[in-house]
N, C-alpha and C. Protein backbone atom coordinates (compact mmCIF):
# COMPACT_ATOMS: atom_id res chain seq x y z
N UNK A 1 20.84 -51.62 17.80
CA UNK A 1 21.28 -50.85 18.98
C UNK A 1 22.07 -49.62 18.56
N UNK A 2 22.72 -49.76 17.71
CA UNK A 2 23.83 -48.54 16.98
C UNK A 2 22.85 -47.38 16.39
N UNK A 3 21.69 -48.16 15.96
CA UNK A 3 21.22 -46.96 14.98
C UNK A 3 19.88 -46.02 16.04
N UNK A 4 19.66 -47.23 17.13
CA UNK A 4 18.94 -46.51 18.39
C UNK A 4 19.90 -45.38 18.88
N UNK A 5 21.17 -45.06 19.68
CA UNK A 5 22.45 -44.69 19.87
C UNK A 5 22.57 -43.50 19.03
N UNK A 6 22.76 -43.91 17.65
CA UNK A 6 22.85 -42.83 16.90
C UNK A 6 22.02 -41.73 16.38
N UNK A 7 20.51 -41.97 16.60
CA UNK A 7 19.38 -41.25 16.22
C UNK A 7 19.02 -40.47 17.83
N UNK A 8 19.55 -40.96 19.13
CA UNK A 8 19.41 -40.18 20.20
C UNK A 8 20.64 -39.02 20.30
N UNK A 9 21.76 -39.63 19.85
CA UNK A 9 22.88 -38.71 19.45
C UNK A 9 22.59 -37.75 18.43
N UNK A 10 21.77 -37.67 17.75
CA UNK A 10 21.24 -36.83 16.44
C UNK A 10 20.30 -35.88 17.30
N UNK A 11 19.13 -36.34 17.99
CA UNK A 11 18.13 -35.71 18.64
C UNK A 11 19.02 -34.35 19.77
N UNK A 12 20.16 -35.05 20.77
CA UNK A 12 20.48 -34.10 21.65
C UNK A 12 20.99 -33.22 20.80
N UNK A 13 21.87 -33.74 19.98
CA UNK A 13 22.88 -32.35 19.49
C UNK A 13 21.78 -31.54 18.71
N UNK A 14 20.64 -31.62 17.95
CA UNK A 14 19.96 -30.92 17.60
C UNK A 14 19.03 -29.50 18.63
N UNK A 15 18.80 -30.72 19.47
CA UNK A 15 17.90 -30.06 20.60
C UNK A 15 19.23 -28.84 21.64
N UNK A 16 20.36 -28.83 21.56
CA UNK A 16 21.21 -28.48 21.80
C UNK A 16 21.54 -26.83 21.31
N UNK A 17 21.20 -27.20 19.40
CA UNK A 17 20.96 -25.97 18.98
C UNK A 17 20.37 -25.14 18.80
N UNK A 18 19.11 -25.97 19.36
CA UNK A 18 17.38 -25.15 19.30
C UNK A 18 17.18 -25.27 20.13
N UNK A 19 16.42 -23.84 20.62
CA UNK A 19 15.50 -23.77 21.70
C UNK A 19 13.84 -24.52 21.58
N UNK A 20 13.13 -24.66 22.79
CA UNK A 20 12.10 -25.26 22.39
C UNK A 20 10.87 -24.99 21.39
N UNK A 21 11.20 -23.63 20.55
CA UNK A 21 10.50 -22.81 20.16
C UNK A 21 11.32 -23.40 18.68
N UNK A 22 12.18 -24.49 18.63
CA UNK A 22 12.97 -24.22 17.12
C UNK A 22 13.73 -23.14 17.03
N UNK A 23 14.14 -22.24 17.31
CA UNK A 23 14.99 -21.05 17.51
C UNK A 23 16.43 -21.44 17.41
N UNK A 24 17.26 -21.22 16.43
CA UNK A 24 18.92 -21.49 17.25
C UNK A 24 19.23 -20.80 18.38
N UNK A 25 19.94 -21.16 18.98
CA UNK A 25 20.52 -21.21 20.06
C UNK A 25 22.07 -20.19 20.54
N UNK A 26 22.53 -20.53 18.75
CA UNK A 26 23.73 -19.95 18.94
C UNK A 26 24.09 -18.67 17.77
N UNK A 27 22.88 -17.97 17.41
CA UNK A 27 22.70 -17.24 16.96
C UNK A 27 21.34 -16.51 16.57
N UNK A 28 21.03 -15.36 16.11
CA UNK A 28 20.07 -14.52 15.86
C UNK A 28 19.25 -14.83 14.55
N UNK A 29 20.21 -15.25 13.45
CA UNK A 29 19.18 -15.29 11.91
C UNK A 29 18.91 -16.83 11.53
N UNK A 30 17.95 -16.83 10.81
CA UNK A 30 17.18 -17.66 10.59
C UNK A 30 17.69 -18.06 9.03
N UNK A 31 17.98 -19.64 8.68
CA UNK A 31 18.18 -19.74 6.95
C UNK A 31 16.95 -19.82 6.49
N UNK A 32 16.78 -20.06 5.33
CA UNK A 32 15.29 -20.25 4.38
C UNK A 32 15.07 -21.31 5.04
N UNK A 33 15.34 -22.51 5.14
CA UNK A 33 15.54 -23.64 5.39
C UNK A 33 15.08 -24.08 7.20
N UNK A 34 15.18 -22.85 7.47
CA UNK A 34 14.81 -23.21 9.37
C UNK A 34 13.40 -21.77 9.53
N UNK A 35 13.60 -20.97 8.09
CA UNK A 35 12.20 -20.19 8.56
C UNK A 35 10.92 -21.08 8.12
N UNK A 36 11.53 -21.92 7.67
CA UNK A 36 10.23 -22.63 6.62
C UNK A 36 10.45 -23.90 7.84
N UNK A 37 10.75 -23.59 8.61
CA UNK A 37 10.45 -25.14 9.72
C UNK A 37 11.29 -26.60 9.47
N UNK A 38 12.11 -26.64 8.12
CA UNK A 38 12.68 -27.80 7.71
C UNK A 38 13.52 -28.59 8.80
N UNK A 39 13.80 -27.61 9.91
CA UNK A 39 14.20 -28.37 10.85
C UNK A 39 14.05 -29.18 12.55
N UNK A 40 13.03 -28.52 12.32
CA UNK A 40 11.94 -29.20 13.10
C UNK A 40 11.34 -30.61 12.82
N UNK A 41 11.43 -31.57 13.69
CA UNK A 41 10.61 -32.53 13.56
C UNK A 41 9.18 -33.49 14.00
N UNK A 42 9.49 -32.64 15.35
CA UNK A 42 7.83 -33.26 16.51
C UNK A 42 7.69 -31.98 16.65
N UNK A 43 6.15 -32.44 16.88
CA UNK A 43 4.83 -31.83 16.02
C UNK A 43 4.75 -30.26 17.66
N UNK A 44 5.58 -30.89 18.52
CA UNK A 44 5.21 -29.94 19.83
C UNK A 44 6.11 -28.30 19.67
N UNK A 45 6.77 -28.94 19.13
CA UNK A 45 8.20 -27.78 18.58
C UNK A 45 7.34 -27.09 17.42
N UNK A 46 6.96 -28.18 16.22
CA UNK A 46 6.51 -27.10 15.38
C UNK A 46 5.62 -26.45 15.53
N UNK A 47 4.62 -26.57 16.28
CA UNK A 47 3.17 -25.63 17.09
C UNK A 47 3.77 -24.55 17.38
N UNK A 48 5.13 -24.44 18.42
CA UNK A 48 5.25 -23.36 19.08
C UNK A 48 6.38 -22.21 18.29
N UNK A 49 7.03 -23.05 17.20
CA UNK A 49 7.60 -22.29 16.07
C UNK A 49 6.53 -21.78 15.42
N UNK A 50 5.34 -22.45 14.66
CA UNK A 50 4.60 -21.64 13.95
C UNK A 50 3.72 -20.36 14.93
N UNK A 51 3.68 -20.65 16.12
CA UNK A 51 2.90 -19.21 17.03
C UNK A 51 4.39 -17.94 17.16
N UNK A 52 5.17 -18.49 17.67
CA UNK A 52 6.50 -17.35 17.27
C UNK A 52 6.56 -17.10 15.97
N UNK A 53 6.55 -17.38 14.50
CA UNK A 53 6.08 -17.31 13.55
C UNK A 53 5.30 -15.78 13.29
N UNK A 54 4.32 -16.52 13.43
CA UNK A 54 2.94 -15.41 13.53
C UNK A 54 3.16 -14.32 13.96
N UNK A 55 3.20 -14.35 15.40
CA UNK A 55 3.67 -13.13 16.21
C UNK A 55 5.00 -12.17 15.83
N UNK A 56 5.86 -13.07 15.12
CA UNK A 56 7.11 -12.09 14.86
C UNK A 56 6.29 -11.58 13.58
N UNK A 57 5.97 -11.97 12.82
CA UNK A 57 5.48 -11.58 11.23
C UNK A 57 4.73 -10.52 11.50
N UNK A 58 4.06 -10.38 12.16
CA UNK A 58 2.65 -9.45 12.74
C UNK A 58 3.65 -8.23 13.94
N UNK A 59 4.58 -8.48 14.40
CA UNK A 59 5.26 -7.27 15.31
C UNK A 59 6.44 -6.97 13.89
N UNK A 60 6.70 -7.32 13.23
CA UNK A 60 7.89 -6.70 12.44
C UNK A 60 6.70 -5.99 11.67
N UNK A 61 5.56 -6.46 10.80
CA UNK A 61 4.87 -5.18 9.85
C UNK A 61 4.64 -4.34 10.77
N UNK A 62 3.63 -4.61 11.87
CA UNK A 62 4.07 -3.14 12.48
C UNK A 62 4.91 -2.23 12.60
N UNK A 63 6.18 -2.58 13.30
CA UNK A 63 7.25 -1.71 13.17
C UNK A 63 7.38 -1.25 11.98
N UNK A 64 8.15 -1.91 10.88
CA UNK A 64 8.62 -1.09 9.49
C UNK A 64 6.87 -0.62 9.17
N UNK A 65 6.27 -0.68 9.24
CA UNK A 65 4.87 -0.02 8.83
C UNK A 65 5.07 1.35 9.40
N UNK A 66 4.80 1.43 10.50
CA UNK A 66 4.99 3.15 11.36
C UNK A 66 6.49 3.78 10.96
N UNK A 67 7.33 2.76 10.80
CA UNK A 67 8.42 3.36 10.51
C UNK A 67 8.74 3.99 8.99
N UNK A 68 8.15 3.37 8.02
CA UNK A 68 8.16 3.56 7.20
C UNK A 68 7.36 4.66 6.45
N UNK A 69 6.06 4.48 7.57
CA UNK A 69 5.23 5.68 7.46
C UNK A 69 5.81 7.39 7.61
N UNK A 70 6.38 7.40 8.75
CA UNK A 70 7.73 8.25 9.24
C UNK A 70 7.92 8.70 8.25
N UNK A 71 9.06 8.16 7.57
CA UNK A 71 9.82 8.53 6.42
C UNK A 71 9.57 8.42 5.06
N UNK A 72 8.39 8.16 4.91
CA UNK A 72 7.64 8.62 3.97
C UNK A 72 7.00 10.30 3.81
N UNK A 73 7.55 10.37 4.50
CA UNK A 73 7.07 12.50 4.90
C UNK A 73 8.33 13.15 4.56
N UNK A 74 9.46 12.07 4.58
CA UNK A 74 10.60 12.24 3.96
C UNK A 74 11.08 12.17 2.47
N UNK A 75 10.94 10.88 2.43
CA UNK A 75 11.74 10.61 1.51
C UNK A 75 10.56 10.25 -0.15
N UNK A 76 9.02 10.03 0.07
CA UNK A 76 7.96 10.27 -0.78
C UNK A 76 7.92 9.19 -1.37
N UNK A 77 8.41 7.68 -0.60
CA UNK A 77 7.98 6.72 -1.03
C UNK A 77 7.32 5.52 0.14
N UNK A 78 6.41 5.15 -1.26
CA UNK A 78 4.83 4.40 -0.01
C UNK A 78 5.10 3.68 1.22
N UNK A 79 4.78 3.72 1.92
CA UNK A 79 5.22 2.51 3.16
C UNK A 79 5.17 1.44 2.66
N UNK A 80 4.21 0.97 1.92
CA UNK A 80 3.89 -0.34 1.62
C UNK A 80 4.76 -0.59 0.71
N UNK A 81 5.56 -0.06 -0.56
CA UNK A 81 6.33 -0.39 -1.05
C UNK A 81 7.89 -0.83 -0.25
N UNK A 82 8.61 0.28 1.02
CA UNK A 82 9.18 -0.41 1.37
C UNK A 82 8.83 -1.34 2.36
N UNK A 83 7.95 -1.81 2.96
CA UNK A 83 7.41 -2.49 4.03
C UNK A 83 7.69 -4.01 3.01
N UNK A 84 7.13 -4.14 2.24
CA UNK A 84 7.36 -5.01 1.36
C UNK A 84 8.54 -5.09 0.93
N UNK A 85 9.67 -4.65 0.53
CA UNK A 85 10.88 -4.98 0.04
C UNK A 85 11.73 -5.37 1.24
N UNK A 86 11.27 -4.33 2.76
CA UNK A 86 11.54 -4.93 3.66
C UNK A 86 11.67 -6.41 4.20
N UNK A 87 10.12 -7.22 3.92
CA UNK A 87 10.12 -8.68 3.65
C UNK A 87 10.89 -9.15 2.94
N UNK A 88 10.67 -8.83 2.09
CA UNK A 88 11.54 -9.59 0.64
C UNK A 88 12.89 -9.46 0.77
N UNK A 89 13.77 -8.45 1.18
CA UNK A 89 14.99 -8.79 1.31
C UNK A 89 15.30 -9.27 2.41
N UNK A 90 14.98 -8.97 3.32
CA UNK A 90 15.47 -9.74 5.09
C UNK A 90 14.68 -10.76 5.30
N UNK A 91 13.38 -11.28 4.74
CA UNK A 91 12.82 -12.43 5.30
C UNK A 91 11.89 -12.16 7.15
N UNK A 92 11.76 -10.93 6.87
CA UNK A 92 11.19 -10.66 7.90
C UNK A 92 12.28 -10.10 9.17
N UNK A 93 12.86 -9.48 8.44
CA UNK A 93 14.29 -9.02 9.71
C UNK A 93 14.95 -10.43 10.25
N UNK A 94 14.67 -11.69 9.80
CA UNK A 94 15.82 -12.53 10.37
C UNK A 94 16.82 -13.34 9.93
N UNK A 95 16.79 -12.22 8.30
CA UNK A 95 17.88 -13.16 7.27
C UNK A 95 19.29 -12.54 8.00
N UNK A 96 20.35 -13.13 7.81
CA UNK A 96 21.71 -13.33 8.60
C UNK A 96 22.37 -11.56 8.02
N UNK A 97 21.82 -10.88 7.09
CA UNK A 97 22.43 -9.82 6.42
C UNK A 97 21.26 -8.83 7.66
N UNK A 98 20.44 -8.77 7.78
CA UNK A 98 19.51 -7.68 8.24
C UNK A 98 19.92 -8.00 10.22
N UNK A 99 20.09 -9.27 10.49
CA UNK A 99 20.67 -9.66 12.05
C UNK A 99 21.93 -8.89 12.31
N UNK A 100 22.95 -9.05 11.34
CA UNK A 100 24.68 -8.80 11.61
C UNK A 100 24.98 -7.58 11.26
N UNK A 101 24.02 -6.87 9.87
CA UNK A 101 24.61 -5.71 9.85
C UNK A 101 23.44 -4.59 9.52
N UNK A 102 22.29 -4.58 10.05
CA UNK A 102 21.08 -4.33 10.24
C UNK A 102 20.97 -3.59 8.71
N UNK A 103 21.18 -3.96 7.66
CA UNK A 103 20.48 -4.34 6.57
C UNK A 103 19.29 -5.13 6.15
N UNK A 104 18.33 -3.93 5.75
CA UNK A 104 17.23 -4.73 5.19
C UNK A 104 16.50 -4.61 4.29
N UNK A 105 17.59 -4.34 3.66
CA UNK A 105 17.25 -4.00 1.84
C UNK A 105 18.11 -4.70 0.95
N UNK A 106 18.98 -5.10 1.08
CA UNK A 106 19.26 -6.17 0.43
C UNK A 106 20.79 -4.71 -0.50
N UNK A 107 20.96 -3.66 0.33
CA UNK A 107 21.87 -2.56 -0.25
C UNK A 107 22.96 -2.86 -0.44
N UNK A 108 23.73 -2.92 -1.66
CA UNK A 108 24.85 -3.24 -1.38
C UNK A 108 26.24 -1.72 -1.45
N UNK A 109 27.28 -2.46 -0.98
CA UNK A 109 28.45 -1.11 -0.32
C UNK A 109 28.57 -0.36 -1.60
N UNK A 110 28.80 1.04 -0.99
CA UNK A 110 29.01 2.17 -2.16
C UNK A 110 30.21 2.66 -1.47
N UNK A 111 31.27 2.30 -1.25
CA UNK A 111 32.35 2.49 -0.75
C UNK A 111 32.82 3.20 0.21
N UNK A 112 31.57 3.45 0.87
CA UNK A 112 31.88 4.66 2.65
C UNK A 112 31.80 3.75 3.64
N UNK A 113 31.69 3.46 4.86
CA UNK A 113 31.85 2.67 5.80
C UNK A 113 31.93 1.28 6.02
N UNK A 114 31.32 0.57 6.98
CA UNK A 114 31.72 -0.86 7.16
C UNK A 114 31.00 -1.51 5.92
N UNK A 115 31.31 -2.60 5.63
CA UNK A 115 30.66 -3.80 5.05
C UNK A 115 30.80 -5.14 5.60
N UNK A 116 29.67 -5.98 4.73
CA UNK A 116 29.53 -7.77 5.06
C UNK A 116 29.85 -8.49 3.97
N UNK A 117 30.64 -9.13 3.92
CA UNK A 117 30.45 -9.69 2.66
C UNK A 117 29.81 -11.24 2.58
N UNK A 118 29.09 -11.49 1.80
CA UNK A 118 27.93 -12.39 1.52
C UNK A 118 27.68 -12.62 0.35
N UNK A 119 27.46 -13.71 -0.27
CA UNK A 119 26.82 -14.54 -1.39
C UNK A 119 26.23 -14.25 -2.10
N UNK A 120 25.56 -13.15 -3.15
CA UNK A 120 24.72 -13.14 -3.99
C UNK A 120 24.84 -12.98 -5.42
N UNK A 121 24.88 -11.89 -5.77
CA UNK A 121 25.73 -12.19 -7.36
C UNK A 121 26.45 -13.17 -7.77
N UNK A 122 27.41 -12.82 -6.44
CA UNK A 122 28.84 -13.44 -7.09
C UNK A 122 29.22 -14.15 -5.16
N UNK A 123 29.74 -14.56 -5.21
CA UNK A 123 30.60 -15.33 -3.62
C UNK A 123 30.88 -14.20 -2.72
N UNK A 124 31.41 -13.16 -3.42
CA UNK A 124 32.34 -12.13 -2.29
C UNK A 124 31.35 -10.72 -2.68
N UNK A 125 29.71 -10.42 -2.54
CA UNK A 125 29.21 -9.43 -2.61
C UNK A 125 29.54 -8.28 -1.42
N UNK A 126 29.61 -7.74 -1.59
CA UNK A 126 30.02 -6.40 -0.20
C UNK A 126 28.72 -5.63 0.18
N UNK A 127 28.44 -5.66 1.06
CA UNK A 127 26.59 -5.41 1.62
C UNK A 127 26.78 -4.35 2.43
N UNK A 128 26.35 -3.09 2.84
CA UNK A 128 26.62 -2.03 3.55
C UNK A 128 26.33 -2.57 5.01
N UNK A 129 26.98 -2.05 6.09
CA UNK A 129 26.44 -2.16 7.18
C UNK A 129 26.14 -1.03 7.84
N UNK A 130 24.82 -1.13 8.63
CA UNK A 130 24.24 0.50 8.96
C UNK A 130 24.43 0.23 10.79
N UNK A 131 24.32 0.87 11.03
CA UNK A 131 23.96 0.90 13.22
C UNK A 131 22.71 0.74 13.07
N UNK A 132 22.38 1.37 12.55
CA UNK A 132 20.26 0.50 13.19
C UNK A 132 19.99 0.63 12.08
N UNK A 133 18.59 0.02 12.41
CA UNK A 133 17.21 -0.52 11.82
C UNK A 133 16.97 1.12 10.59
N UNK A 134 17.18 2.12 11.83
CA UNK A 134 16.67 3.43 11.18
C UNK A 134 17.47 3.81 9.84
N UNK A 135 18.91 3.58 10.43
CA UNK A 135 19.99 4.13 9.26
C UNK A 135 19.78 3.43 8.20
N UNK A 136 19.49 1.73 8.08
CA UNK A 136 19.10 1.27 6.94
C UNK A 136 18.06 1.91 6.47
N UNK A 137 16.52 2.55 6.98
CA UNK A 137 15.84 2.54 6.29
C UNK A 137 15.70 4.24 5.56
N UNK A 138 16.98 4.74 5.80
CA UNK A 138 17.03 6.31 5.33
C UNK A 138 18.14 6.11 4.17
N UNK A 139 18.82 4.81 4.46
CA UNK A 139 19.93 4.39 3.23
C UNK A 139 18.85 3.79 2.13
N UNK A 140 17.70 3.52 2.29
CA UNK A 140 17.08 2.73 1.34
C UNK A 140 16.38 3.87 0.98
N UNK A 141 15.91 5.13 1.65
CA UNK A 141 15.59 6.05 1.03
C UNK A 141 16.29 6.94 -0.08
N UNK A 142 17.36 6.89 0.05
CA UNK A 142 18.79 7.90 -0.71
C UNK A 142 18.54 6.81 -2.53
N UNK A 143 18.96 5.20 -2.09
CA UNK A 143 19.22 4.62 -2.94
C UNK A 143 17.18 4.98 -3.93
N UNK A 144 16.53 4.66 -3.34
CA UNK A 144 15.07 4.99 -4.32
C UNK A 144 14.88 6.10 -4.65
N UNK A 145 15.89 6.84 -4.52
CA UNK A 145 15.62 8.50 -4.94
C UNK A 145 15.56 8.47 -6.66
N UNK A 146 16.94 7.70 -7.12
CA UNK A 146 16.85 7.69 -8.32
C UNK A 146 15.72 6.90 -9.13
N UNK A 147 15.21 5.94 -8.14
CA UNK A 147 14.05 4.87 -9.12
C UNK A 147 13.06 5.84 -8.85
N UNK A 148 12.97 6.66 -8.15
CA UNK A 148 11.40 7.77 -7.65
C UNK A 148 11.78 8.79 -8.95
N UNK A 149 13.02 8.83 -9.41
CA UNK A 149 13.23 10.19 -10.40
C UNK A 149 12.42 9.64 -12.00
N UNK A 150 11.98 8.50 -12.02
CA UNK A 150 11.76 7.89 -13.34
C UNK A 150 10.57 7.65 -13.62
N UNK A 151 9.55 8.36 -12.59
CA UNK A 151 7.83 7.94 -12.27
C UNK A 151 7.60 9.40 -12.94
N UNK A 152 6.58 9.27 -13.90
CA UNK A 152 6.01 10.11 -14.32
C UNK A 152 4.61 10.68 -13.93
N UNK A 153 4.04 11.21 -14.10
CA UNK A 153 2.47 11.55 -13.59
C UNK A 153 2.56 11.63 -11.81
N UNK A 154 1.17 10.70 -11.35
CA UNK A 154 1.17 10.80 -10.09
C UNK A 154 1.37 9.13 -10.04
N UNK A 155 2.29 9.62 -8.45
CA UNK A 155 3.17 8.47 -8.18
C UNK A 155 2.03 6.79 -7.55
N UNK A 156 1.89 6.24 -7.51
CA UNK A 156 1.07 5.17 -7.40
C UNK A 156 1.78 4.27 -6.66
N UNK A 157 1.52 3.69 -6.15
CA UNK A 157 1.95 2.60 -5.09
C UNK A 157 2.82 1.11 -6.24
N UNK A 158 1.79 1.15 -7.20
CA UNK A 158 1.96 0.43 -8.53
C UNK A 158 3.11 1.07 -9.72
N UNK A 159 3.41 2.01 -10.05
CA UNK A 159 4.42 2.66 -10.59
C UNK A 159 5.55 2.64 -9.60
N UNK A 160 5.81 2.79 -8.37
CA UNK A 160 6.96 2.36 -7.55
C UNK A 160 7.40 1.39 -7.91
N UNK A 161 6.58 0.42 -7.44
CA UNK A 161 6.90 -0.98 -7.62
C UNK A 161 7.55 -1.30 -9.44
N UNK A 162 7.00 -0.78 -10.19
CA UNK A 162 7.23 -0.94 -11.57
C UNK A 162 8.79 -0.30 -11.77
N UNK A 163 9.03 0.67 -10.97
CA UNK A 163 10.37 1.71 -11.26
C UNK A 163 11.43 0.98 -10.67
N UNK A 164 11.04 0.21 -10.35
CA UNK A 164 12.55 -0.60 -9.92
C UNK A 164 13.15 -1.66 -10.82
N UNK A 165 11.95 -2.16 -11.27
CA UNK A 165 12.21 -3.45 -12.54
C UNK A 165 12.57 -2.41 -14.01
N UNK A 166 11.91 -1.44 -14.24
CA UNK A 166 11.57 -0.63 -15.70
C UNK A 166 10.53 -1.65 -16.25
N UNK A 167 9.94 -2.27 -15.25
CA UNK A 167 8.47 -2.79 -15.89
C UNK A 167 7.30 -3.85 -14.75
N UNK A 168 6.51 -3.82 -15.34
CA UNK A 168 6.30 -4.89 -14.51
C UNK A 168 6.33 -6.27 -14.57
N UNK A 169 6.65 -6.99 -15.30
CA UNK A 169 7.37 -8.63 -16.18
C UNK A 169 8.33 -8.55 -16.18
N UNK A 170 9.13 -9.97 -16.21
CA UNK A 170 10.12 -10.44 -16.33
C UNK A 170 10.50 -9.94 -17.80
N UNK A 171 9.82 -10.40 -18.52
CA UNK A 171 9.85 -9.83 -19.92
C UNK A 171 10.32 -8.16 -20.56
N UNK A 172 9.43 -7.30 -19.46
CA UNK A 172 9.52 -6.71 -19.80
C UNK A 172 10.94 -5.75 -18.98
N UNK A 173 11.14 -6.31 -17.59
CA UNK A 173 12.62 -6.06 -17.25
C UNK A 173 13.91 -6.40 -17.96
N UNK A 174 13.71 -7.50 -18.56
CA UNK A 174 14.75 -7.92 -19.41
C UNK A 174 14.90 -6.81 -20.58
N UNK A 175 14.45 -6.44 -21.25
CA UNK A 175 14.12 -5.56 -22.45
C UNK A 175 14.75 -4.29 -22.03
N UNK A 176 14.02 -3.53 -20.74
CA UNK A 176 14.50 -2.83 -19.86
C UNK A 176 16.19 -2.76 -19.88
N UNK A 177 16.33 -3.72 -19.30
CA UNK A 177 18.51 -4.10 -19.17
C UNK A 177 18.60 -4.05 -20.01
N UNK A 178 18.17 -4.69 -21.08
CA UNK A 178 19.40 -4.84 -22.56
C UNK A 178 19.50 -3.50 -22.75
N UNK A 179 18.80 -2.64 -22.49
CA UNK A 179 19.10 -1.31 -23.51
C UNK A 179 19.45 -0.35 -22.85
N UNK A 180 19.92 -0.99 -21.57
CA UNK A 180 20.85 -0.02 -20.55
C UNK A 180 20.14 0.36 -19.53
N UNK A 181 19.14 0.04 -19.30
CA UNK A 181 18.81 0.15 -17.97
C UNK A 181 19.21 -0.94 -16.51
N UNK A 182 19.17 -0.28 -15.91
CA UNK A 182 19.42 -0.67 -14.10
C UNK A 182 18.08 -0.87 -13.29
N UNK A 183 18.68 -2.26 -12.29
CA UNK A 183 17.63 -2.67 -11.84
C UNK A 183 17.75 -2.68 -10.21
N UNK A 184 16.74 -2.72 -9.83
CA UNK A 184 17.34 -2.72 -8.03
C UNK A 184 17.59 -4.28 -7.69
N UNK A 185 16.76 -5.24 -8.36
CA UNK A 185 17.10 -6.87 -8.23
C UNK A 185 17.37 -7.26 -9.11
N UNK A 186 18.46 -8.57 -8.95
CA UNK A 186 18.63 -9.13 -10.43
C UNK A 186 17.31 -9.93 -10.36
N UNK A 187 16.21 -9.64 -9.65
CA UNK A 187 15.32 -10.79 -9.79
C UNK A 187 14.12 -10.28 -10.45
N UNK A 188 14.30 -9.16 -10.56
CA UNK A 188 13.40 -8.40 -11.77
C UNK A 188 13.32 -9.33 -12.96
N UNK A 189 14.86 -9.29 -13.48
CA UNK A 189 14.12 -10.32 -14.78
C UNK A 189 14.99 -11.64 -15.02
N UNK A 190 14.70 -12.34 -13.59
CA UNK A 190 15.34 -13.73 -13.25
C UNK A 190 13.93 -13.77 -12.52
N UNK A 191 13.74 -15.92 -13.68
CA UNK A 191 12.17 -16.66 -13.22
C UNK A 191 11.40 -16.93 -13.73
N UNK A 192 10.48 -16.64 -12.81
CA UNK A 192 8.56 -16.78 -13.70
C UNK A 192 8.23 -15.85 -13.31
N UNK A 193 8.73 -14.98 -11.91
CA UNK A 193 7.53 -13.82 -11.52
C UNK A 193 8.73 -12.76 -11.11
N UNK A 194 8.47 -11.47 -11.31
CA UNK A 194 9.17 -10.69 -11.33
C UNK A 194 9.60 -9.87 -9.81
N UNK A 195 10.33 -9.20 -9.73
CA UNK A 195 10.86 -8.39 -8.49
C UNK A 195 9.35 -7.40 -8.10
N UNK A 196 9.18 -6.80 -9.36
CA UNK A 196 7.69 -5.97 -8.98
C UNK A 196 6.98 -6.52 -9.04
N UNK A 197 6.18 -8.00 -9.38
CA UNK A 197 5.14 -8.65 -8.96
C UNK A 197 5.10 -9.21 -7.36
N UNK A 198 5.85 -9.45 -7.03
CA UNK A 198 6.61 -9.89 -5.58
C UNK A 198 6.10 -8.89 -4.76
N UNK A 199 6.48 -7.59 -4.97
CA UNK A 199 6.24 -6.48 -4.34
C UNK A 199 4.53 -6.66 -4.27
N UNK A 200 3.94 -6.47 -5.10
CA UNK A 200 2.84 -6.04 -5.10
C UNK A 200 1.66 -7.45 -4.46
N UNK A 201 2.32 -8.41 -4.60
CA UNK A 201 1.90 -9.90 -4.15
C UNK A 201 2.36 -10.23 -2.53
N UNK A 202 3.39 -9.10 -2.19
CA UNK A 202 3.40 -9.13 -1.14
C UNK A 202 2.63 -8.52 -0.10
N UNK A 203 2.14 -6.86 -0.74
CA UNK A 203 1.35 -6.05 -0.57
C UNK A 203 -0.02 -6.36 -0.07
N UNK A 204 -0.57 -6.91 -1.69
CA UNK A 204 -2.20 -7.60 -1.31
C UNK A 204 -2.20 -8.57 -0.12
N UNK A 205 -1.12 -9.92 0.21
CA UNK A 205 -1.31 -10.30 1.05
C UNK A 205 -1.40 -10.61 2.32
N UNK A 206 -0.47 -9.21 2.51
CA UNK A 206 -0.31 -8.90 3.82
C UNK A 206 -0.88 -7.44 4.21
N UNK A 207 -1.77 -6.64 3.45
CA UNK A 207 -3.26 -5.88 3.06
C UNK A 207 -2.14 -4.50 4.14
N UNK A 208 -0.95 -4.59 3.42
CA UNK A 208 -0.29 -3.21 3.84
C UNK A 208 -0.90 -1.82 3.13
């Protein structure tokens, strides 16, 4: 009887925090852990999480797609490169950094206006905060100016992606750092697969 009791007491307070869609309730971003459905358990919830799913995945490339397109007349880097880093750092606009301080590059503070501070390097990282969607994506233009200064020949969708790691391997990012180079992720050469394979794996599969 206790453990009947206690597993209906588990169900409301859950259902409490989610909407019927799986959605929290009492906030905007999504963890790894609730985009990947882990908290969902009947099968009626997860149907209608994976169609919100879909639909958000498919209205966010749009947006940063045209948007990115935009400012690519600007700033001379591919849509698809940031459309993709776009994913990769926000999780699709609903990681808790791109919700609170419409970051979605994963930028961190260069000592002019507000910041967030959040978890990554280190416990107390300082993350810029922009007013919109737009200001992030003209701050992510400023910051690729210098990785756009290091492409030689003609610029390639594939050499972008490479100018952020100083390669395209883990291997070969590592090599890259030791000898003084800078990376835009530490995940360039942290793993099995690199920051610019990501990019470009994100690319093909979502045929940006």
């Amino acid at each position: 009887m206790k453990t009947i009791i206690l597993l209906a007491c588990l169900l409301a307070c859950t259902a409490g925090r989610y909407d019927d869609r799986g959605l929290p309730t009492d906030r905007d971003y999504l963890t790894r852990a609730e985009w990947h459905g882990k908290h969902i358990k009947d099968y009626k919830t997860k149907k209608r999480f994976k169609q919100w799913k879909e639909a958000h995945i498919d209205n966010f490339i749009k947006f940063f797609s045209q948007s990115a397109k935009e400012e690519q007349v600007v700033s001379g880097v591919p849509y698809q490169i940031v459309v993709a880093q776009a994913i990769l750092e926000s999780n699709f606009g609903m990681s808790k950094l791109a919700k609170e301080a419409n970051n979605y590059f994963g930028i961190k503070w260069r000592g002019k206006g507000d910041y967030l501070v959040m978890a990554d390097d280190s416990p107390t990282d300082r993350f810029q905060i922009y007013d919109s969607a737009w200001w992030s994506l003209r701050g992510h233009s400023k910051v690729m100016a210098k990785y756009k200064a290091r492409i030689k020949g003609r610029h390639t969708v594939e050499k972008f992606a490479d100018c952020l790691c100083g390669g395209r391997t883990v291997e070969q990012s590592k090599a890259f750092v030791k000898a003084g180079g800078k990376v835009y992720a530490t995940s360039c050469f942290k793993g099995k697969e690199s920051y610019s394979q990501k990019i470009l794996r994100v690319i093909k599969y979502y045929d940006l």
